[in-house]
PDB file of N, CA and C in Angstrom:
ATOM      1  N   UNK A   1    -111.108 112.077 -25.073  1.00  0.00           N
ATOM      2  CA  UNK A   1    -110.721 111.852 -23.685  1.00  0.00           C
ATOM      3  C   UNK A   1    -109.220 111.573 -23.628  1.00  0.00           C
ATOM      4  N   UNK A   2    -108.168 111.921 -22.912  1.00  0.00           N
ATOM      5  CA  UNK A   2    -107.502 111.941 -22.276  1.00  0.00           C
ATOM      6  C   UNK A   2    -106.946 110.662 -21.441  1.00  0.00           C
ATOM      7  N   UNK A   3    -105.911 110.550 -21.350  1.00  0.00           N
ATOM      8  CA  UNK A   3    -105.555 109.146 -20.227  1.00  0.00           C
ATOM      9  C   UNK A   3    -105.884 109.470 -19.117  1.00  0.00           C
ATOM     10  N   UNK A   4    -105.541 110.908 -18.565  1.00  0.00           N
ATOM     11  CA  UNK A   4    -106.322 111.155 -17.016  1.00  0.00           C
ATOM     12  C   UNK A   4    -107.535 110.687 -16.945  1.00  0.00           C
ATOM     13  N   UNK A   5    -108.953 111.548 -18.100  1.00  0.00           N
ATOM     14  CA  UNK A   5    -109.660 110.902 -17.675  1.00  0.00           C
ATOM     15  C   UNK A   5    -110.337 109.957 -17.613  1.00  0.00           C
ATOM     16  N   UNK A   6    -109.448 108.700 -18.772  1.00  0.00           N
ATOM     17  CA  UNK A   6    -109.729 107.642 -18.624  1.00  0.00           C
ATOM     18  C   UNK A   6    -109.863 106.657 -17.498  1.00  0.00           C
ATOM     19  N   UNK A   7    -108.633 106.921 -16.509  1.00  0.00           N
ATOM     20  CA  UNK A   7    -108.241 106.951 -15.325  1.00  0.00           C
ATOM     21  C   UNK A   7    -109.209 107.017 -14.380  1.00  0.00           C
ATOM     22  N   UNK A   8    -109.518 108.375 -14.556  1.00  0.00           N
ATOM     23  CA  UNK A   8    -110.641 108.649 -13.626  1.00  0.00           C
ATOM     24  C   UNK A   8    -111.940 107.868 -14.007  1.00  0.00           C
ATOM     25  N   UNK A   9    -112.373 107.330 -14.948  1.00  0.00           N
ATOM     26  CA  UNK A   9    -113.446 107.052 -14.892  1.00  0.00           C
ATOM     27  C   UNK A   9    -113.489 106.068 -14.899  1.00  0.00           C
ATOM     28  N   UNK A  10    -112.490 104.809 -15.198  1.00  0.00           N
ATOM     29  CA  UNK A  10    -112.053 103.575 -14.434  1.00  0.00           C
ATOM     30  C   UNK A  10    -112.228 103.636 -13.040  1.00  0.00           C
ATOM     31  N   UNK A  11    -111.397 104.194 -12.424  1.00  0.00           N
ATOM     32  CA  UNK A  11    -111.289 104.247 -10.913  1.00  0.00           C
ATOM     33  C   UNK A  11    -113.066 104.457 -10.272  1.00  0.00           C
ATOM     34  N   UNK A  12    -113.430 105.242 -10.813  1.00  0.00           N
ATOM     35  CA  UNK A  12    -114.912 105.633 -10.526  1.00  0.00           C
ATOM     36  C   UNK A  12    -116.059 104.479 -10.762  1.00  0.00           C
ATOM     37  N   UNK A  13    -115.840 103.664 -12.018  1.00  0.00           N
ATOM     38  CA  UNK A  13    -116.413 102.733 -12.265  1.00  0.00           C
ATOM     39  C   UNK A  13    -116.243 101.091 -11.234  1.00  0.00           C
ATOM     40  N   UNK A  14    -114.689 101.468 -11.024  1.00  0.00           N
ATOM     41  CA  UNK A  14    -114.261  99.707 -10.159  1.00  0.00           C
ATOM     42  C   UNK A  14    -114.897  99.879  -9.065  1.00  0.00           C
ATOM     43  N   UNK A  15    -114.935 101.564  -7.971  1.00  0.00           N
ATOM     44  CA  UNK A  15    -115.377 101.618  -7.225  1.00  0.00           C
ATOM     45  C   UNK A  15    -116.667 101.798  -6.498  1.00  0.00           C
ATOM     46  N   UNK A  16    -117.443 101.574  -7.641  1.00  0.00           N
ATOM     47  CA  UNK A  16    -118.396 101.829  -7.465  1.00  0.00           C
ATOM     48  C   UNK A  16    -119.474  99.818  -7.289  1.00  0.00           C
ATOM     49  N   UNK A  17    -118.549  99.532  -8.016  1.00  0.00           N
ATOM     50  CA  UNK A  17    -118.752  98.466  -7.686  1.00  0.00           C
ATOM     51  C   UNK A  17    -118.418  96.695  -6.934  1.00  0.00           C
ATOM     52  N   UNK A  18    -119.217  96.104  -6.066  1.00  0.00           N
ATOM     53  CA  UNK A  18    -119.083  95.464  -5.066  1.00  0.00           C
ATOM     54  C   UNK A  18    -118.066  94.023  -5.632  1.00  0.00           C
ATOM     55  N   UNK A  19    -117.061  93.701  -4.304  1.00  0.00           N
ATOM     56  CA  UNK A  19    -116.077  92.842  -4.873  1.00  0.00           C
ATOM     57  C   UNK A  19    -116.369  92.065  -5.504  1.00  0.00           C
ATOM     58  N   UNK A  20    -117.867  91.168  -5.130  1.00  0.00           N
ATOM     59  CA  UNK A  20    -118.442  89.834  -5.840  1.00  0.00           C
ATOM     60  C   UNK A  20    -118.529  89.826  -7.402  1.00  0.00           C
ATOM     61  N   UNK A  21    -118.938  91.073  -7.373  1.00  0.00           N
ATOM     62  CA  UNK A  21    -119.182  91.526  -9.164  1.00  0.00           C
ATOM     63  C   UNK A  21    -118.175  91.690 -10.193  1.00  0.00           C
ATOM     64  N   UNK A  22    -116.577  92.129  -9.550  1.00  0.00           N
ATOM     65  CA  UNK A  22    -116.067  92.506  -9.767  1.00  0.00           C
ATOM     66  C   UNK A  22    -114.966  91.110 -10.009  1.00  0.00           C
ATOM     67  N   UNK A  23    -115.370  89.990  -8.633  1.00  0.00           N
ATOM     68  CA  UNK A  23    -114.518  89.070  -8.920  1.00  0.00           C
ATOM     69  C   UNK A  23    -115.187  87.962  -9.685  1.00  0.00           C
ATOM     70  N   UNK A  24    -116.429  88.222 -10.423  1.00  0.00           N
ATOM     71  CA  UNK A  24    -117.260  87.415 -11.395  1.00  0.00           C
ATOM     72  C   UNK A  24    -116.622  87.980 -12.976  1.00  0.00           C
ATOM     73  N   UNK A  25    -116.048  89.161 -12.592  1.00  0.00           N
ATOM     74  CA  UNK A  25    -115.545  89.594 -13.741  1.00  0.00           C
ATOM     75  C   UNK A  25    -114.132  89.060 -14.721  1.00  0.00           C
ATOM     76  N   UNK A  26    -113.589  88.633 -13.403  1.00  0.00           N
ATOM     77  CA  UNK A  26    -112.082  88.457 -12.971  1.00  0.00           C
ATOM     78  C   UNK A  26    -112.468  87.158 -13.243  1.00  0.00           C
ATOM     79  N   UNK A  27    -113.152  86.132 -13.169  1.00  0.00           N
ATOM     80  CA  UNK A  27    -113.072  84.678 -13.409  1.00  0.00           C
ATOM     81  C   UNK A  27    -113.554  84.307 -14.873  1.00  0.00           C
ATOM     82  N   UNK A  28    -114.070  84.942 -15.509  1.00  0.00           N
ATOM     83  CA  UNK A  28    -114.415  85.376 -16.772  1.00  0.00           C
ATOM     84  C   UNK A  28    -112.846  84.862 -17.642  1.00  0.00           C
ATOM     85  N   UNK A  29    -111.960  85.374 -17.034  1.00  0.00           N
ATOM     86  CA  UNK A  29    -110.860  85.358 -17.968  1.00  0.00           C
ATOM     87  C   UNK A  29    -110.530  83.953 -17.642  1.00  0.00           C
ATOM     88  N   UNK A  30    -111.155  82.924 -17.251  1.00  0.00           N
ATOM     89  CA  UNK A  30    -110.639  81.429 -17.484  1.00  0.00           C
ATOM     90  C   UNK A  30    -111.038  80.789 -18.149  1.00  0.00           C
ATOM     91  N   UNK A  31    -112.390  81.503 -18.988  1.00  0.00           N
ATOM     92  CA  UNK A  31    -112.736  81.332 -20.015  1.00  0.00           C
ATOM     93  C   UNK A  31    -111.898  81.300 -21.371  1.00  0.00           C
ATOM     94  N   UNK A  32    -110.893  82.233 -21.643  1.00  0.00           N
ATOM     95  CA  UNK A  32    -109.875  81.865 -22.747  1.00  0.00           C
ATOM     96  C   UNK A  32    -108.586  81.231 -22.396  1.00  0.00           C
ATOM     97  N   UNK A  33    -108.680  80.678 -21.039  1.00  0.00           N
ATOM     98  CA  UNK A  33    -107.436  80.595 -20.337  1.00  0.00           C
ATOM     99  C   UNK A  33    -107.956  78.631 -20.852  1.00  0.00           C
ATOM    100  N   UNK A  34    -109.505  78.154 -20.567  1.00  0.00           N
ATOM    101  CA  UNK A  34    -109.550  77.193 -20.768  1.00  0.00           C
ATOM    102  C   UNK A  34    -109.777  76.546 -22.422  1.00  0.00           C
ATOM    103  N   UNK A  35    -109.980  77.659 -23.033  1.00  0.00           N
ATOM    104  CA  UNK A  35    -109.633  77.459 -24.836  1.00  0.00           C
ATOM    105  C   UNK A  35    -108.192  77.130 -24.880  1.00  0.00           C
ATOM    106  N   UNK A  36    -107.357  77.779 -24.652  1.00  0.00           N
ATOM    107  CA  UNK A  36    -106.305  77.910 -24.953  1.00  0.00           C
ATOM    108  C   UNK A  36    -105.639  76.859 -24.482  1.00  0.00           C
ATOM    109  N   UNK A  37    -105.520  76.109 -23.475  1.00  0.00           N
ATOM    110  CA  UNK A  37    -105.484  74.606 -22.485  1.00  0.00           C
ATOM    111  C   UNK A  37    -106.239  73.520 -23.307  1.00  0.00           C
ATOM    112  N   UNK A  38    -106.968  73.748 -24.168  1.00  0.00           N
ATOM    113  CA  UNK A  38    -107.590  72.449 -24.637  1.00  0.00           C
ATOM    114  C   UNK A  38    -107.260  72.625 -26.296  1.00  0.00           C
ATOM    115  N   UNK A  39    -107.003  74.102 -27.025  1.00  0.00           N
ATOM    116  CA  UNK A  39    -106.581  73.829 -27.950  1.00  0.00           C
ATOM    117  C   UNK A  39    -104.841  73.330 -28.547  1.00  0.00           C
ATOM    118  N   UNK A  40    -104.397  74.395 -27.313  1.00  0.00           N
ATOM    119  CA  UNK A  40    -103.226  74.044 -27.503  1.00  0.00           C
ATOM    120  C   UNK A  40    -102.350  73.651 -26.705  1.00  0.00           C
ATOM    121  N   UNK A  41    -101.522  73.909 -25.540  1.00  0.00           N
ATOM    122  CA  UNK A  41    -100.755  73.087 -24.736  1.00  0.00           C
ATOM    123  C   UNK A  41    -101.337  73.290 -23.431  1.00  0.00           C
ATOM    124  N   UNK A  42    -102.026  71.764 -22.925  1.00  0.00           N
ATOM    125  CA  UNK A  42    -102.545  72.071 -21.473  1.00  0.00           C
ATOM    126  C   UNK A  42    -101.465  72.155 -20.250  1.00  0.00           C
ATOM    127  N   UNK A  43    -100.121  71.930 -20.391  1.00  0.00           N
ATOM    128  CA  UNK A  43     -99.349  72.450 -19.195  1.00  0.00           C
ATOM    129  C   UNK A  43     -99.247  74.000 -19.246  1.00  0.00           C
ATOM    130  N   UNK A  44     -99.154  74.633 -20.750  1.00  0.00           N
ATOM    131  CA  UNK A  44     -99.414  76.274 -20.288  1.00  0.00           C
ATOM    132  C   UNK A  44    -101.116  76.602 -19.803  1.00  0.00           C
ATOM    133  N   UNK A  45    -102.007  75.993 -20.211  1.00  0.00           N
ATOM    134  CA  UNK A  45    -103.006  76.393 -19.609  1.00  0.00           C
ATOM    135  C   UNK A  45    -103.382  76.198 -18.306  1.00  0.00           C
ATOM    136  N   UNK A  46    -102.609  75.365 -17.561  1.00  0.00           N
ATOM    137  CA  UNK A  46    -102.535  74.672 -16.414  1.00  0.00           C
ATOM    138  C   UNK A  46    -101.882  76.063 -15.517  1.00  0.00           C
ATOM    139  N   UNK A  47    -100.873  76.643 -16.167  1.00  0.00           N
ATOM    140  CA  UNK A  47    -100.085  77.439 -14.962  1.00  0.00           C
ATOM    141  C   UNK A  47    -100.886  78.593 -15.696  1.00  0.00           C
ATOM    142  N   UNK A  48    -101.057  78.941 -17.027  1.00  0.00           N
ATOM    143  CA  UNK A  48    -102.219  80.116 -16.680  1.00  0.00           C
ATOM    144  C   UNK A  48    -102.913  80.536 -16.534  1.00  0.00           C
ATOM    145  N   UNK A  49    -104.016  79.506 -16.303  1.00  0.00           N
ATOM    146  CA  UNK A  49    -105.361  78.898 -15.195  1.00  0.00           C
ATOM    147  C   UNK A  49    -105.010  79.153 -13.435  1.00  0.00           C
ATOM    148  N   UNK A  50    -103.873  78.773 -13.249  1.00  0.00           N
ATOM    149  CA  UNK A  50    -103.490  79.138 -11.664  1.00  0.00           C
ATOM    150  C   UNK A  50    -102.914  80.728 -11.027  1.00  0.00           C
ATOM    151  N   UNK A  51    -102.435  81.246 -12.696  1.00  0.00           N
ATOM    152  CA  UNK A  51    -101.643  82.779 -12.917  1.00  0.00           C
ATOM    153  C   UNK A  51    -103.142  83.348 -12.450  1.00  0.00           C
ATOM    154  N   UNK A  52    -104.802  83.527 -13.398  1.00  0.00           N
ATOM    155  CA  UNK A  52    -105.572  84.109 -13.428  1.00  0.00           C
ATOM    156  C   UNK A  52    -105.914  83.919 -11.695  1.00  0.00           C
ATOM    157  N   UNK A  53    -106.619  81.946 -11.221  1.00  0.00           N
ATOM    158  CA  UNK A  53    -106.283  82.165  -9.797  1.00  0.00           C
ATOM    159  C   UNK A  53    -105.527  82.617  -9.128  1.00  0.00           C
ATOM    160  N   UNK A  54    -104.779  83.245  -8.786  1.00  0.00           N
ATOM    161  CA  UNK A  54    -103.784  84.106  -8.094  1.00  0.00           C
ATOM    162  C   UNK A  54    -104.507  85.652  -8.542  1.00  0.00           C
ATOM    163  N   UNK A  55    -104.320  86.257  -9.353  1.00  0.00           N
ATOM    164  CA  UNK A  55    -104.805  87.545  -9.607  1.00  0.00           C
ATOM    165  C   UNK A  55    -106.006  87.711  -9.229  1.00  0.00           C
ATOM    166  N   UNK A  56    -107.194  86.773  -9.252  1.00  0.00           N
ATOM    167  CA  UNK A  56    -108.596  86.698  -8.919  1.00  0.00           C
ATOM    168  C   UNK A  56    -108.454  86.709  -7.306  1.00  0.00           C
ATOM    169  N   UNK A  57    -107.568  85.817  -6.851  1.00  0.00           N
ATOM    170  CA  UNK A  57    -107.935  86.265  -5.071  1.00  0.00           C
ATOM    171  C   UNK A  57    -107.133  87.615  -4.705  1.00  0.00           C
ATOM    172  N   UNK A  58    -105.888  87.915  -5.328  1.00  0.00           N
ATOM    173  CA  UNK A  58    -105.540  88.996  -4.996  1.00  0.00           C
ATOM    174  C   UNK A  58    -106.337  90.028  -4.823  1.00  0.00           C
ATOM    175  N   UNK A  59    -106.919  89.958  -5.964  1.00  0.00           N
ATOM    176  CA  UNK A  59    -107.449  91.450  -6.476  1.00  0.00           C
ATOM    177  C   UNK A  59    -109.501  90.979  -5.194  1.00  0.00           C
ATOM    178  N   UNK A  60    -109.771  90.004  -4.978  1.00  0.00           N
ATOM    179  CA  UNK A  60    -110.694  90.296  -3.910  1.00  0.00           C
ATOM    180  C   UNK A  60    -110.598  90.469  -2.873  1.00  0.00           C
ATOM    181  N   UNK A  61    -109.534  89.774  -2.292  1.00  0.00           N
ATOM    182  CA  UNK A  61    -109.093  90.378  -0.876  1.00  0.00           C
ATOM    183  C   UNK A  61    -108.459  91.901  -0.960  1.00  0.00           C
ATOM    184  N   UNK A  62    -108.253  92.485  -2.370  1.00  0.00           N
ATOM    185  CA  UNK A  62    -107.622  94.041  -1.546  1.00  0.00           C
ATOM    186  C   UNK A  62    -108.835  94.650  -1.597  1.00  0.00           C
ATOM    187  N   UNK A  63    -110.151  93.929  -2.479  1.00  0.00           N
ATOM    188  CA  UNK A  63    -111.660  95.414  -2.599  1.00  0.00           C
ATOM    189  C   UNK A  63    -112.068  94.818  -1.455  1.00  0.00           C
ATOM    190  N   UNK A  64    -112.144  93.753  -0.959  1.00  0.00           N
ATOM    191  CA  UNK A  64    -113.279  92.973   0.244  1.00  0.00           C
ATOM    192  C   UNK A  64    -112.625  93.756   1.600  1.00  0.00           C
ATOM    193  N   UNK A  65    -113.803  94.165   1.943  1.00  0.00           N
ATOM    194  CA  UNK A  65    -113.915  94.216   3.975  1.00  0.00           C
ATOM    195  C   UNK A  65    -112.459  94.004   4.712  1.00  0.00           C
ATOM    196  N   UNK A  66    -112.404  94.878   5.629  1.00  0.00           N
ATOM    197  CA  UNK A  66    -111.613  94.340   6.289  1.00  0.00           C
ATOM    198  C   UNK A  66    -112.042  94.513   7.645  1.00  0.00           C
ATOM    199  N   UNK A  67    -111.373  93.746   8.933  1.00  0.00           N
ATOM    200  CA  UNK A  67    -112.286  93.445   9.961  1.00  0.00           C
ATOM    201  C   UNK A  67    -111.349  94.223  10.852  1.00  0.00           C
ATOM    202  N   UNK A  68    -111.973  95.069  11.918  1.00  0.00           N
ATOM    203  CA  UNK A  68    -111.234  95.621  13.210  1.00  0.00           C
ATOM    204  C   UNK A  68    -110.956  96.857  12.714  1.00  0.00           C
ATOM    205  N   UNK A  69    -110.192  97.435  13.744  1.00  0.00           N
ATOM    206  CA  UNK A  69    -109.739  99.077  13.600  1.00  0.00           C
ATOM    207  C   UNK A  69    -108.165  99.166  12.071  1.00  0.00           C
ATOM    208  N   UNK A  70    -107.051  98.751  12.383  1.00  0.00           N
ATOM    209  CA  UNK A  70    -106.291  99.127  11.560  1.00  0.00           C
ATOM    210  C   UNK A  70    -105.792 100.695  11.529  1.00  0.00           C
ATOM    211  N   UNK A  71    -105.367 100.911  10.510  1.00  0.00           N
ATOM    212  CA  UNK A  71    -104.665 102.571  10.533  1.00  0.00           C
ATOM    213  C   UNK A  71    -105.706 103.522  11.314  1.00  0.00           C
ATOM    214  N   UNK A  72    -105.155 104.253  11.697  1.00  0.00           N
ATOM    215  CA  UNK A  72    -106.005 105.426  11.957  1.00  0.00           C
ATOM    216  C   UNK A  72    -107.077 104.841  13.255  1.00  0.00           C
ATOM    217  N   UNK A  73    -107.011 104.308  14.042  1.00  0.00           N
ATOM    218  CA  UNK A  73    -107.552 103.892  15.126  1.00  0.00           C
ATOM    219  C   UNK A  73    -106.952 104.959  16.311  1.00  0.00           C
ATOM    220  N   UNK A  74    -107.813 105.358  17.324  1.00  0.00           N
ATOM    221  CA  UNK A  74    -107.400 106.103  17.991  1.00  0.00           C
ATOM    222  C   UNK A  74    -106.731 105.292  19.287  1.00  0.00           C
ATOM    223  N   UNK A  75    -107.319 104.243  19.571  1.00  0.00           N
ATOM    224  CA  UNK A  75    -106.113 103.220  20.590  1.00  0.00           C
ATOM    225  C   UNK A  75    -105.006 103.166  20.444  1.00  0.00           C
ATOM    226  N   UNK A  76    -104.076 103.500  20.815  1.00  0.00           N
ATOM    227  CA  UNK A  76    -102.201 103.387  20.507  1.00  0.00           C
ATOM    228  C   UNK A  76    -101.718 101.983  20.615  1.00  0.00           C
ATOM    229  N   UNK A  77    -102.852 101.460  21.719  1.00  0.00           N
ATOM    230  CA  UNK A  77    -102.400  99.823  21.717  1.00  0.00           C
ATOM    231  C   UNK A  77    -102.930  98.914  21.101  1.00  0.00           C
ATOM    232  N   UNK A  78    -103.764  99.133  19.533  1.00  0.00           N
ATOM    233  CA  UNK A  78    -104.226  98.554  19.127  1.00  0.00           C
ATOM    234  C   UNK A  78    -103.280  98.421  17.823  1.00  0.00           C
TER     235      UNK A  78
END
């Protein structure tokens, strides 16, 4: 395989599945975030415990719902 279609079958795979699952996936990684905070310096695990929070809501608010018309609405005054 190829990087394209690695690509592609990433993309095919994230989308196929629902944000919740996806952001159960994403919290997963505070799992070595909290090894790493207790073995070795908890002020870096502290800010990269808050780095992973930050990437974890990012990344659910861009797959999650969004509410109302937005682009492509045929109202001009909306």
């Amino acid at each position: 395989m190829d990087a394209t279609e690695n690509q592609t079958l990433l993309k095919s795979t994230l989308s196929n599945r629902s944000p919740r699952s996806l952001s159960a996936v994403a919290l997963l990684a505070l799992a070595p975030v909290a090894t790493f905070a207790l073995t070795q310096d908890a002020m870096a695990g502290a800010v990269t415990a808050i780095n992973v929070v930050l990437i974890f809501t990012s990344v659910y608010l861009l797959l999650s719902p969004t509410e109302g018309g937005g682009h492509g609405s045929d109202d001009p005054t909306a």
